[in-house]
N, C-alpha and C. Protein backbone atom coordinates (compact mmCIF):
# COMPACT_ATOMS: atom_id res chain seq x y z
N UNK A 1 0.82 -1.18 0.00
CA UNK A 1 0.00 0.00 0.00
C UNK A 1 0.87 1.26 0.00
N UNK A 2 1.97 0.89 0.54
CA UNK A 2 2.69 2.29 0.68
C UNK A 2 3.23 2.78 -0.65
N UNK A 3 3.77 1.44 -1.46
CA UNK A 3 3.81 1.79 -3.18
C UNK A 3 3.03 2.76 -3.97
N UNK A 4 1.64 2.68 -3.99
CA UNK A 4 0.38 3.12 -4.48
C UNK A 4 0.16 4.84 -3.47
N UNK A 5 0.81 4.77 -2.02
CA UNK A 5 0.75 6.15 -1.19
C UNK A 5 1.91 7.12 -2.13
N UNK A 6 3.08 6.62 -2.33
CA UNK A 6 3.73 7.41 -2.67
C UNK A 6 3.67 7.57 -4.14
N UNK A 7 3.10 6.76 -4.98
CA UNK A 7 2.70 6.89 -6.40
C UNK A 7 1.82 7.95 -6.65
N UNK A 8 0.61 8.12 -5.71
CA UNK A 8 -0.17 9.03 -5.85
C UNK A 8 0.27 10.23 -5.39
N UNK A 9 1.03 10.46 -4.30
CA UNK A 9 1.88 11.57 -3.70
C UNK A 9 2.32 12.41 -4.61
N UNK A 10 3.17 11.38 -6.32
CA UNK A 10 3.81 12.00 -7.16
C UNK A 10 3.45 12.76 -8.20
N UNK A 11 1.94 12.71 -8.24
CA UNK A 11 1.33 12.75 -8.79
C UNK A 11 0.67 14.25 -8.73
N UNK A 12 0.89 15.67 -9.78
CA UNK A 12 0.46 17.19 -9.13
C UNK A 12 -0.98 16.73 -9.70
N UNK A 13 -1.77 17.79 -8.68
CA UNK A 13 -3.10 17.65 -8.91
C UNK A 13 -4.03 17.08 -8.23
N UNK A 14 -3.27 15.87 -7.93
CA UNK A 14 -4.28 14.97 -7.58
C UNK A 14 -5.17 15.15 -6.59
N UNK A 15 -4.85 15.85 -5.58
CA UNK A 15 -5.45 16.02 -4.29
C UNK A 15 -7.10 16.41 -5.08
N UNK A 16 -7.41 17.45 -6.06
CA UNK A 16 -8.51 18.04 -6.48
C UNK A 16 -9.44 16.64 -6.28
N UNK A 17 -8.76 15.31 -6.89
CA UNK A 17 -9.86 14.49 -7.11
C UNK A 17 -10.38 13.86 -5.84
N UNK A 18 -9.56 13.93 -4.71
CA UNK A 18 -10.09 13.81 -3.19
C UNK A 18 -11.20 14.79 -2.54
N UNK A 19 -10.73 16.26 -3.08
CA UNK A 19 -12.07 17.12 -2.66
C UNK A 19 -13.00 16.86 -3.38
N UNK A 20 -12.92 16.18 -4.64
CA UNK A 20 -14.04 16.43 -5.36
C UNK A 20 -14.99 15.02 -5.15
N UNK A 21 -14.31 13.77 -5.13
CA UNK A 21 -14.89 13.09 -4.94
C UNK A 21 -15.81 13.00 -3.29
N UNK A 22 -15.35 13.93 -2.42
CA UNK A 22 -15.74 14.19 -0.76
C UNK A 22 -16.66 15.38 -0.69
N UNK A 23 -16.83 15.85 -1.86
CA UNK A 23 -17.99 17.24 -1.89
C UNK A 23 -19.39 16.14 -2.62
N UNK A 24 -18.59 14.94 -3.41
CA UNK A 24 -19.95 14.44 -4.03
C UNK A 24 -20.41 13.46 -3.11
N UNK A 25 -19.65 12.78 -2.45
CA UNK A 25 -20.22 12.49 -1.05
C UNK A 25 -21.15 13.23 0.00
N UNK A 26 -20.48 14.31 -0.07
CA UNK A 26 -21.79 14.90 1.15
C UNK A 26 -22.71 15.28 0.15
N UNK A 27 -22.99 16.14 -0.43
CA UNK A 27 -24.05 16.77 -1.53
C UNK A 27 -25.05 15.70 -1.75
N UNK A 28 -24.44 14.11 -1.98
CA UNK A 28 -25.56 13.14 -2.00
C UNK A 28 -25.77 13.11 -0.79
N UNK A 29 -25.28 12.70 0.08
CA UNK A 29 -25.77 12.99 1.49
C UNK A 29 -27.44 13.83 2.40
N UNK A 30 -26.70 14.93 1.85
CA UNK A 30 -27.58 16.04 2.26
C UNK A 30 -28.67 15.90 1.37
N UNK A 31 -28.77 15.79 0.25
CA UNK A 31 -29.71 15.73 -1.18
C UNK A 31 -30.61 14.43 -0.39
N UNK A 32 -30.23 12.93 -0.06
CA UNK A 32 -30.93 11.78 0.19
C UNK A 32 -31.43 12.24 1.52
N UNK A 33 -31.18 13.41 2.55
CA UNK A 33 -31.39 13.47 3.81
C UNK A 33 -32.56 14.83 3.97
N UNK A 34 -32.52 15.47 2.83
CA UNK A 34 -33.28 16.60 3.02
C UNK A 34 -34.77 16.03 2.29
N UNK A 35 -34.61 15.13 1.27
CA UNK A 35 -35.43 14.12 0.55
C UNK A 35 -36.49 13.55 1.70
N UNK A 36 -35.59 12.85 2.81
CA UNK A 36 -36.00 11.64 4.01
C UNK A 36 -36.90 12.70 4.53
N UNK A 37 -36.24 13.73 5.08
CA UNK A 37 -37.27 14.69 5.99
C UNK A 37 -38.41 14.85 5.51
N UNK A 38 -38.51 15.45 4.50
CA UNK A 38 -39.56 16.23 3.66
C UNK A 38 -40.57 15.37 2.66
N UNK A 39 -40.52 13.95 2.80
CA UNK A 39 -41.23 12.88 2.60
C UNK A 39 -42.68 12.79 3.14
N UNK A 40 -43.95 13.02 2.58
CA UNK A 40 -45.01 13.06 3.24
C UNK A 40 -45.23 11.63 4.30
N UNK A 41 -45.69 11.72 5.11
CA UNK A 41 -45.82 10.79 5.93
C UNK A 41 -46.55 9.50 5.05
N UNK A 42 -47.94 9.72 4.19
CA UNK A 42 -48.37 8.86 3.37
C UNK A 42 -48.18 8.40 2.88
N UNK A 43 -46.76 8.42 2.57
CA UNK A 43 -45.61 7.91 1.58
C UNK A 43 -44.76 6.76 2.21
N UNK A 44 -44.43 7.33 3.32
CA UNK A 44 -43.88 6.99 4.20
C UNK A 44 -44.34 5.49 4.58
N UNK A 45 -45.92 5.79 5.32
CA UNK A 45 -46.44 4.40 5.44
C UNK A 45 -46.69 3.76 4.26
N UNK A 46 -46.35 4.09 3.04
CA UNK A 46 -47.18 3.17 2.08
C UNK A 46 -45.55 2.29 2.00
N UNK A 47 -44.58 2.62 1.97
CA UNK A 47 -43.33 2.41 1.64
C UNK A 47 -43.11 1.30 2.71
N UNK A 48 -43.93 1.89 4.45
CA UNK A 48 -43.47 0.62 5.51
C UNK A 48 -44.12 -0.98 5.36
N UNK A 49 -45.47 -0.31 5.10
CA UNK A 49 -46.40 -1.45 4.53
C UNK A 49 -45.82 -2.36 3.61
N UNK A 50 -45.00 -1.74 2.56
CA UNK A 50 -45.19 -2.70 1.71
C UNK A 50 -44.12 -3.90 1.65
N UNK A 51 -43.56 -3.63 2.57
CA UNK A 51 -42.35 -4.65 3.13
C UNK A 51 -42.99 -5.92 3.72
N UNK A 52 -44.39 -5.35 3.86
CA UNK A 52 -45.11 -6.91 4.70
C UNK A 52 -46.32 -7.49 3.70
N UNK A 53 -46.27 -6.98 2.59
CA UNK A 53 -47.40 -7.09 1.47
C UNK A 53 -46.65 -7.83 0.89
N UNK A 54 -47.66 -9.16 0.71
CA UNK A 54 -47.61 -10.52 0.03
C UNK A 54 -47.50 -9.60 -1.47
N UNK A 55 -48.74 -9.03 -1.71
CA UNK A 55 -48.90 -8.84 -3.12
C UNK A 55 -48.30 -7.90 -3.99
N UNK A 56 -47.32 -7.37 -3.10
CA UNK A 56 -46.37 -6.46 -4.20
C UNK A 56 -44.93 -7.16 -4.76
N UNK A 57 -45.04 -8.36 -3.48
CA UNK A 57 -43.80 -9.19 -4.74
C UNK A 57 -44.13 -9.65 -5.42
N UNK A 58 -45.44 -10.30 -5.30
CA UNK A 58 -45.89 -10.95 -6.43
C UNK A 58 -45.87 -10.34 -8.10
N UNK A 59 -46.26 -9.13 -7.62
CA UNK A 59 -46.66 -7.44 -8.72
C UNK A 59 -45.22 -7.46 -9.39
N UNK A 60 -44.08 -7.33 -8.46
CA UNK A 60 -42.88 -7.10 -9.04
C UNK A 60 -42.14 -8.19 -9.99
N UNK A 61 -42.55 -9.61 -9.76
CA UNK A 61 -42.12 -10.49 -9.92
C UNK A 61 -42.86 -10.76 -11.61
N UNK A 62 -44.37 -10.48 -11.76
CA UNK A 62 -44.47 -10.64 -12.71
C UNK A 62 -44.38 -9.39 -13.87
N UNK A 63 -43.95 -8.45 -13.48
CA UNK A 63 -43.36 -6.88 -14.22
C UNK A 63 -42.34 -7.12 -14.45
């Protein structure tokens, strides 16, 4: 591993692709979390329900 540490070390620039790939980390983050909040509750239960509904695998299975 330390091969591949100092390979990338040698490398100008590179750091950009660490912030960038760690800004698209949170941004999905926040994006999937502001989503969760703001989810009508009706939604919500239809989504808990259907984890115990025989008939939506069935639904999926033949779609």
């Amino acid at each position: 591993m330390k091969i591949v540490s100092n390979m990338l070390e040698n490398i100008e620039g590179i750091q950009i692709y660490y912030i960038i790939g760690l800004l698209i980390f949170f941004i999905l983050f926040v994006v999937i979390l502001i989503r969760t909040i703001k989810m009508p509750n009706k939604e919500m239960d239809k989504i808990k329900n259907s984890i115990l509904d025989d008939n939506s695998s069935e639904k999926s299975i033949t779609s």
